[in-house]
C-alpha atoms as a PDB file:
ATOM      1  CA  UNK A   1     -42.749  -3.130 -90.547  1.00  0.00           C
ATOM      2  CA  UNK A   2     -44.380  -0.740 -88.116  1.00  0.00           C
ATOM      3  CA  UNK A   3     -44.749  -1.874 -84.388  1.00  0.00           C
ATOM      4  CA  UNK A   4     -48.154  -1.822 -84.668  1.00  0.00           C
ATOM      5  CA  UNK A   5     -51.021  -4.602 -83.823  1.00  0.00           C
ATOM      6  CA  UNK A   6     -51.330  -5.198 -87.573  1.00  0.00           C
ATOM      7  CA  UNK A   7     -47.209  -5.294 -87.961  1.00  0.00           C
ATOM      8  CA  UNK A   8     -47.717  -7.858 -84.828  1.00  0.00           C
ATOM      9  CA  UNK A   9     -50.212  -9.990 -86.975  1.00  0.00           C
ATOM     10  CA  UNK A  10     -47.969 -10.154 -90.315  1.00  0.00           C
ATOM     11  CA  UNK A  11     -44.999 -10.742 -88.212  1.00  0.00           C
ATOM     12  CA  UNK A  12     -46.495 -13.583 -86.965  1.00  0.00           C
ATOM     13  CA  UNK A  13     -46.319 -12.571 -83.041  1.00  0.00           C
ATOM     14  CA  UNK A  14     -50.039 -12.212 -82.579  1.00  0.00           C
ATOM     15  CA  UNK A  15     -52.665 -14.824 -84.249  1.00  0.00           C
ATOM     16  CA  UNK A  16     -55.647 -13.978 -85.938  1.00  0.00           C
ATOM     17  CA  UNK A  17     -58.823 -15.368 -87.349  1.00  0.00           C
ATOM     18  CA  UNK A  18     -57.464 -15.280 -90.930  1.00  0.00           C
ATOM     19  CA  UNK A  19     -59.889 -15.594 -93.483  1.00  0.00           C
ATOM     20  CA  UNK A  20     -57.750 -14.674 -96.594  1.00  0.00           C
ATOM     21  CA  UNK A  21     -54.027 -14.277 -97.877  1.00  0.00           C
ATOM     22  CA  UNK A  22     -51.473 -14.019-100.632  1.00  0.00           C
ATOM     23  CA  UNK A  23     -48.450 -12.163-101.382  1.00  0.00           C
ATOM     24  CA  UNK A  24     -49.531  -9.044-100.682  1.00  0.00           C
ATOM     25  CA  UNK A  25     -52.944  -8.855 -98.697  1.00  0.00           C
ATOM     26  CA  UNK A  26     -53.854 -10.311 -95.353  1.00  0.00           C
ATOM     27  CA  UNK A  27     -57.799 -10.134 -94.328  1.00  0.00           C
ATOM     28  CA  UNK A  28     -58.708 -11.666 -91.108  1.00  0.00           C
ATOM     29  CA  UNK A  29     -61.737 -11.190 -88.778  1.00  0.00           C
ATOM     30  CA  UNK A  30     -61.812  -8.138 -86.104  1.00  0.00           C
ATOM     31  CA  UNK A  31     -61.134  -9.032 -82.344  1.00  0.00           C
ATOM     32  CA  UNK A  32     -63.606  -6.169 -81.493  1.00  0.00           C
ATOM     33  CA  UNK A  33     -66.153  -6.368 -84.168  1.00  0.00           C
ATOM     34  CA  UNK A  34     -69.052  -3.873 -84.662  1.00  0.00           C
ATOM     35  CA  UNK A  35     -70.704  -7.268 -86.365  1.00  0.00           C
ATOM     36  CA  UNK A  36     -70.668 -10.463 -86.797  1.00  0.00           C
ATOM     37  CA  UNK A  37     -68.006 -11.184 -89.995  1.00  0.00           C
ATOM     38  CA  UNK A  38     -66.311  -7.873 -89.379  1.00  0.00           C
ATOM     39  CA  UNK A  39     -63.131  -7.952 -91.432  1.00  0.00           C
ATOM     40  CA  UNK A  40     -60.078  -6.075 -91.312  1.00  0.00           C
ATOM     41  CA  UNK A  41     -58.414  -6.198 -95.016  1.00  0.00           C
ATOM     42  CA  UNK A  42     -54.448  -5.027 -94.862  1.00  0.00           C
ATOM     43  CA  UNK A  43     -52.183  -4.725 -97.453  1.00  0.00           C
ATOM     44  CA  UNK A  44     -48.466  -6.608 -96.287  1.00  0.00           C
ATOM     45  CA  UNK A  45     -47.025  -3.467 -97.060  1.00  0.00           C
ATOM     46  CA  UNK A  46     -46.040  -1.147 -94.541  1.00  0.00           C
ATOM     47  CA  UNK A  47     -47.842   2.265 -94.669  1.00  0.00           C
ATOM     48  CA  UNK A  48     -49.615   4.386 -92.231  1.00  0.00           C
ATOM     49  CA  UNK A  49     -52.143   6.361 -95.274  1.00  0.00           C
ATOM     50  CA  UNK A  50     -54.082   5.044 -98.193  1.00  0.00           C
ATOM     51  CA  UNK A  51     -52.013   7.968-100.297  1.00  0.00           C
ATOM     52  CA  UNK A  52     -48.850   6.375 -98.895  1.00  0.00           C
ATOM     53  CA  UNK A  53     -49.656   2.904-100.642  1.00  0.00           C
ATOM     54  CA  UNK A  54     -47.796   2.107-103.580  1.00  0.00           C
ATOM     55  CA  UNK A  55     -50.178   1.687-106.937  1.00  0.00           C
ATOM     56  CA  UNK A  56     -49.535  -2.344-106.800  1.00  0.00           C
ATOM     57  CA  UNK A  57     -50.046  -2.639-103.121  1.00  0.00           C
ATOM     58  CA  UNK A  58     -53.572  -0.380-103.535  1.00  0.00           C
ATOM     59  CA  UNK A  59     -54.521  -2.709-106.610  1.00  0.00           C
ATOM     60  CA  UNK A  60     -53.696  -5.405-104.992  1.00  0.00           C
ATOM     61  CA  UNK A  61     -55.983  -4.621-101.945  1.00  0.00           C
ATOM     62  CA  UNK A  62     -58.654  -3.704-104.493  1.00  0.00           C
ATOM     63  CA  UNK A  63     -58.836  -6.503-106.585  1.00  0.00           C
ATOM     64  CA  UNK A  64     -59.683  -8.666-103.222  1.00  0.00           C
ATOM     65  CA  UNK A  65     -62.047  -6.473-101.390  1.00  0.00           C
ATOM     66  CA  UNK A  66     -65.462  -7.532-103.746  1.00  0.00           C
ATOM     67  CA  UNK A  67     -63.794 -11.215-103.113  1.00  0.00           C
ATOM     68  CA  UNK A  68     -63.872 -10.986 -99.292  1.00  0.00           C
ATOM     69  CA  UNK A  69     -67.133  -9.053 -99.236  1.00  0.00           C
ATOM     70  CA  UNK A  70     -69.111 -11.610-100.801  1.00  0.00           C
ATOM     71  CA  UNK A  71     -67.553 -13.710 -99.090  1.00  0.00           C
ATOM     72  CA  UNK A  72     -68.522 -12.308 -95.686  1.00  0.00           C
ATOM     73  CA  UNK A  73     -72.244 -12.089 -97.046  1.00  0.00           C
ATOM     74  CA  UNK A  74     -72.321 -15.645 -98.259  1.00  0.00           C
ATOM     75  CA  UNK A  75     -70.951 -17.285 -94.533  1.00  0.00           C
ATOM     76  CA  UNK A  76     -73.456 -14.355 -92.800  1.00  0.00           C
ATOM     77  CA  UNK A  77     -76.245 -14.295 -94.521  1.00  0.00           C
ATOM     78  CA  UNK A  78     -76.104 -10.152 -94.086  1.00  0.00           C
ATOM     79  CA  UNK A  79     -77.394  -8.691 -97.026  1.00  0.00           C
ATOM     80  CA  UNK A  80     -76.021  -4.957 -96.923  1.00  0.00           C
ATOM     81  CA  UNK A  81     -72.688  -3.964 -95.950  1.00  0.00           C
ATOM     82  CA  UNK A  82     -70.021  -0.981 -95.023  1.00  0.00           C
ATOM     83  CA  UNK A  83     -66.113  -0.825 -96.322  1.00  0.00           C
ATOM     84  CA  UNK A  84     -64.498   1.378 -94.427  1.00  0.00           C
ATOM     85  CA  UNK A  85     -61.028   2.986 -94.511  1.00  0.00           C
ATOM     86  CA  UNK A  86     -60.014   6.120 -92.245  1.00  0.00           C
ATOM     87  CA  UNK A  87     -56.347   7.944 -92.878  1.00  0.00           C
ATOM     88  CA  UNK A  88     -54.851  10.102 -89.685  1.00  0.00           C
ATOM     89  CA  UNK A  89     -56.324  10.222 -86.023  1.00  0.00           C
ATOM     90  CA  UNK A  90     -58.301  13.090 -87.053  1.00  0.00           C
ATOM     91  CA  UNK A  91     -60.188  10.765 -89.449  1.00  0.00           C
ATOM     92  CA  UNK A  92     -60.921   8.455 -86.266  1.00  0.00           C
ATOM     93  CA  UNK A  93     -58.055   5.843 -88.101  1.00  0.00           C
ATOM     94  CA  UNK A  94     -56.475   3.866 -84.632  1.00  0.00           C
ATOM     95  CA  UNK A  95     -53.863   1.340 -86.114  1.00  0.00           C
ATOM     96  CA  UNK A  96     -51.802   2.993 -88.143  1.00  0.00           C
ATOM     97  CA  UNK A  97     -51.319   1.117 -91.102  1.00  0.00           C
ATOM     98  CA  UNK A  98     -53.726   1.065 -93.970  1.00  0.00           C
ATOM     99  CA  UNK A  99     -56.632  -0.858 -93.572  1.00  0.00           C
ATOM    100  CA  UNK A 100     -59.793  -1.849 -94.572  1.00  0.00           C
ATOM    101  CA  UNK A 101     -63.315  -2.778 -92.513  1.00  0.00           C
ATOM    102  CA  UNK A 102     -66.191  -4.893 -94.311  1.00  0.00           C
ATOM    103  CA  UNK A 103     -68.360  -4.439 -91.377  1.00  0.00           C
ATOM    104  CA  UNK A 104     -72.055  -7.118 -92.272  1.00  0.00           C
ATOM    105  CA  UNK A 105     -75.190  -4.478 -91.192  1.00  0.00           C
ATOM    106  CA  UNK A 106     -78.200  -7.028 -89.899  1.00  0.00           C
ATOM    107  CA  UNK A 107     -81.811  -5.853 -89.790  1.00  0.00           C
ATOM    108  CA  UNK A 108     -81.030  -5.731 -85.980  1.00  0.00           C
ATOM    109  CA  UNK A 109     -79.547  -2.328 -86.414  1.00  0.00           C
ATOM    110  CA  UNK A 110     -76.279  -3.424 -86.194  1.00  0.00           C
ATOM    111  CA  UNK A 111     -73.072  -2.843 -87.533  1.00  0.00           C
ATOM    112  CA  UNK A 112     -71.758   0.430 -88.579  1.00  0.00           C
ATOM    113  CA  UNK A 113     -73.874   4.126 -87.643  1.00  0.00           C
ATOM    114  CA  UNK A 114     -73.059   6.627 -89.571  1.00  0.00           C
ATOM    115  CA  UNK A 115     -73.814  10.773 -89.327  1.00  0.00           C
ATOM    116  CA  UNK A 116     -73.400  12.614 -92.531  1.00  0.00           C
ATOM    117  CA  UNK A 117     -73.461  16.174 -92.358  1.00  0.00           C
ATOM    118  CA  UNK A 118     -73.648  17.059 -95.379  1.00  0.00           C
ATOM    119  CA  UNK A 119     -73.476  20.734 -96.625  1.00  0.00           C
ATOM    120  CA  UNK A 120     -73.910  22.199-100.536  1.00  0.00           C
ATOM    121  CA  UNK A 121     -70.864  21.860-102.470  1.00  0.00           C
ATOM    122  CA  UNK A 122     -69.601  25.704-102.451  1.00  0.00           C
ATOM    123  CA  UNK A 123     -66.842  25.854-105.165  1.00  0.00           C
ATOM    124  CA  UNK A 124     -66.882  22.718-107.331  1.00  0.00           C
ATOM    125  CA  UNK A 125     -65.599  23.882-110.856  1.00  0.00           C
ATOM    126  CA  UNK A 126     -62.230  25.304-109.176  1.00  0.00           C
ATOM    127  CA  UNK A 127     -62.216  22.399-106.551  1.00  0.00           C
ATOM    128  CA  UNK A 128     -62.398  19.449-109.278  1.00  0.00           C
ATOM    129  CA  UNK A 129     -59.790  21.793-111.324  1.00  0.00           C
ATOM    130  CA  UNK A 130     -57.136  21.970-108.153  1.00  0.00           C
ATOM    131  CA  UNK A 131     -57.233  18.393-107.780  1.00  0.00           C
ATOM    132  CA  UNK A 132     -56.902  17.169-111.020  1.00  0.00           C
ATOM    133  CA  UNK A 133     -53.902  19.245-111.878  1.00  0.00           C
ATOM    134  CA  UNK A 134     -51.879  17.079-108.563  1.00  0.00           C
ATOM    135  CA  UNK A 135     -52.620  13.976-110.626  1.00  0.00           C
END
């Protein structure tokens, strides 16, 4: 396991609000949240990437995510939310092993802000084609 704050927390050498666990996934409440019931959702498996994960450890964090979110909404009382999961320091990801955020948005504004620059999709047809032939 990485020496990382999340290695730390599965090793058992820092504690953390946990608020779910089995053999494979750990989900436990963010010591800096951007909202009350921020989650972090980790797969036990050690790996920096999403595309690193193996299939079972990626299904496995899957199949719990909808399970913690409504979770978080029932104990909040949020009714909107944000999942997010950044790969690489150029994608703003800090800890580097996977993980997830279920950050609760509030009519209070906060939560996550997001800024989507968004630009026309230039070369689709060859784009989808180049990526489906590396599955």
């Amino acid at each position: 396991m990485a020496d990382t704050v999340f290695g730390k927390i599965l090793r058992g050498e820092i504690p953390c609000h946990k608020v779910f666990e089995d053999e494979r996934v750990l989900a436990f409440l963010d010591v800096s949240p951007l909202s009350r019931g921020h989650v972090l959702v980790i797969p036990k498996e050690p790996a920096v990437t999403l595309d690193a994960l193996t299939d079972d450890a990626a299904a496995a964090v899957g199949r719990v995510l909808p399970r913690i979110a409504r979770a978080v909404l029932a104990a909040t009382g949020a009714h909107a939310y944000n999942v997010l999961q950044n790969n690489g320091p150029l994608a703003h990801q800090a800890v580097m092993h996977v993980h997830f955020h279920i950050i609760p948005k509030y009519d209070d504004g906060s939560g996550l802000g997001i800024e989507w620059p968004a630009a026309p999709l230039a070369d689709g047809a060859t784009l989808a084609a180049a990526i489906a032939g590396h599955l």
